[in-house]
Structures are given as C-alpha cells and as structure tokens.
Protein backbone atom coordinates (compact mmCIF):
# COMPACT_ATOMS: atom_id res chain seq x y z
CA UNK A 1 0.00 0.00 0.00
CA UNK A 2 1.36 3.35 -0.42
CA UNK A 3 2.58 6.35 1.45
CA UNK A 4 -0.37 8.58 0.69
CA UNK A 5 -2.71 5.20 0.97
CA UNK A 6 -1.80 4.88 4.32
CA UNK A 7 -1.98 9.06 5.41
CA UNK A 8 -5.43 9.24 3.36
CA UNK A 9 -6.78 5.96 5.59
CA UNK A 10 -5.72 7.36 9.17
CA UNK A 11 -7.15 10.30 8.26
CA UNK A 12 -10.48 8.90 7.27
CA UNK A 13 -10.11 6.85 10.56
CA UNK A 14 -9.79 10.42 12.63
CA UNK A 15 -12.20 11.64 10.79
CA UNK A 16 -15.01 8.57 11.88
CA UNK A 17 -13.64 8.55 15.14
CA UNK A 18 -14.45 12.20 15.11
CA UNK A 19 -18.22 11.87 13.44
CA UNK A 20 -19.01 8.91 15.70
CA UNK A 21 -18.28 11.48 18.76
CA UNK A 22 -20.51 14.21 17.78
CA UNK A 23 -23.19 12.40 16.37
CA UNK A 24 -23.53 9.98 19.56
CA UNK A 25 -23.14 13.21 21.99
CA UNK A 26 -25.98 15.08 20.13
CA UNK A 27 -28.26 11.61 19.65
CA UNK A 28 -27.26 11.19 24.11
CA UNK A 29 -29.20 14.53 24.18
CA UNK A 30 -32.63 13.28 22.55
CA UNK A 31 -32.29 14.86 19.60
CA UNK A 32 -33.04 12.23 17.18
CA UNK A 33 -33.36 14.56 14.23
CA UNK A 34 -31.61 13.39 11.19
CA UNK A 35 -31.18 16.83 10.38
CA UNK A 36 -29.74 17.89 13.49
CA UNK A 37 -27.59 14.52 13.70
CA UNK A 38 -26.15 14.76 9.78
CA UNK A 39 -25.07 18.49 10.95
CA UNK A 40 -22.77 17.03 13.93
CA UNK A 41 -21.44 14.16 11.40
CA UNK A 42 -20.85 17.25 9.27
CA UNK A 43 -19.16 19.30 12.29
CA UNK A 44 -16.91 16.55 12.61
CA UNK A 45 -15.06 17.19 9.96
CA UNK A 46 -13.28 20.38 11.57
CA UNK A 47 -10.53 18.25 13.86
CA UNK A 48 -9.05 16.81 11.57
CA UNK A 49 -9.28 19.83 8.60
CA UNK A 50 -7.37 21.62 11.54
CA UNK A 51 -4.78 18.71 11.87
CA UNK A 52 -4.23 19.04 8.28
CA UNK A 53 -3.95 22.97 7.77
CA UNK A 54 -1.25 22.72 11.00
CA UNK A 55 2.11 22.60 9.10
CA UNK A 56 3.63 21.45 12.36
CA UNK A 57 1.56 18.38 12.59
CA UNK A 58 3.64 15.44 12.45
CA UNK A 59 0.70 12.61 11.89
CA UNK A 60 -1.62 14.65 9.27
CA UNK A 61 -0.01 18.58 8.80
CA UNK A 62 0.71 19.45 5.02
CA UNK A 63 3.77 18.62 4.14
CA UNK A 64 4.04 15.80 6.42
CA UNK A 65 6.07 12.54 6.43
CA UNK A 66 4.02 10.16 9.00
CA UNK A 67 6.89 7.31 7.95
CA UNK A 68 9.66 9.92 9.89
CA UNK A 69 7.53 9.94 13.18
C-alpha cells in the first residue's frame, strides 16, 4: 500500500472517530433529528481539517512525512 494510501486511511479513521463522537453526543441529548444529527457528522469534519492545515503536525499537517515519526 502506499505512502499517501496509508496518510489518506488514518485520516479517514480520525475523521469517523471524530463523526461517531458528535453524532452519539448530540443523539445522548434526545435529539433524534436526522437533520440535526447529519449536521454534527458534518461538524466533525473540523478536527481533523485543523490537523491538516497545522504545518507542524507530524501525523496529518501538510507537508508531512508520517513514515519519519
């Protein structure tokens, strides 16, 4: 598998680790909305867009080399 195989699947893996956080806090609420429980899958997606803009990030930033960590 390659390099950017491997980053794109741990960061899909943060990323559902992420979504099944939100959505389970705002379904633990009683808000069974779909609407309301597609916008915290949605919300989700800010972690790890922030890992990725963060140059400094050795795991996801741009520019990174996950193999060097």
């Amino acid at each position: 598998m390659s390099q950017t195989m491997k980053n794109a699947k741990a960061l899909l893996s943060s990323y559902g680790r992420s979504m099944i956080a939100a959505v389970l806090a705002v379904y633990m609420t009683g808000n069974t909305s779909p609407s309301d429980l597609s916008k915290a899958g949605i919300a989700a997606l800010l972690p790890p867009l922030m890992r990725w803009a963060n140059p400094s990030d050795k795991a996801f930033g741009r520019g990174s080399n996950p193999s060097e960590s």
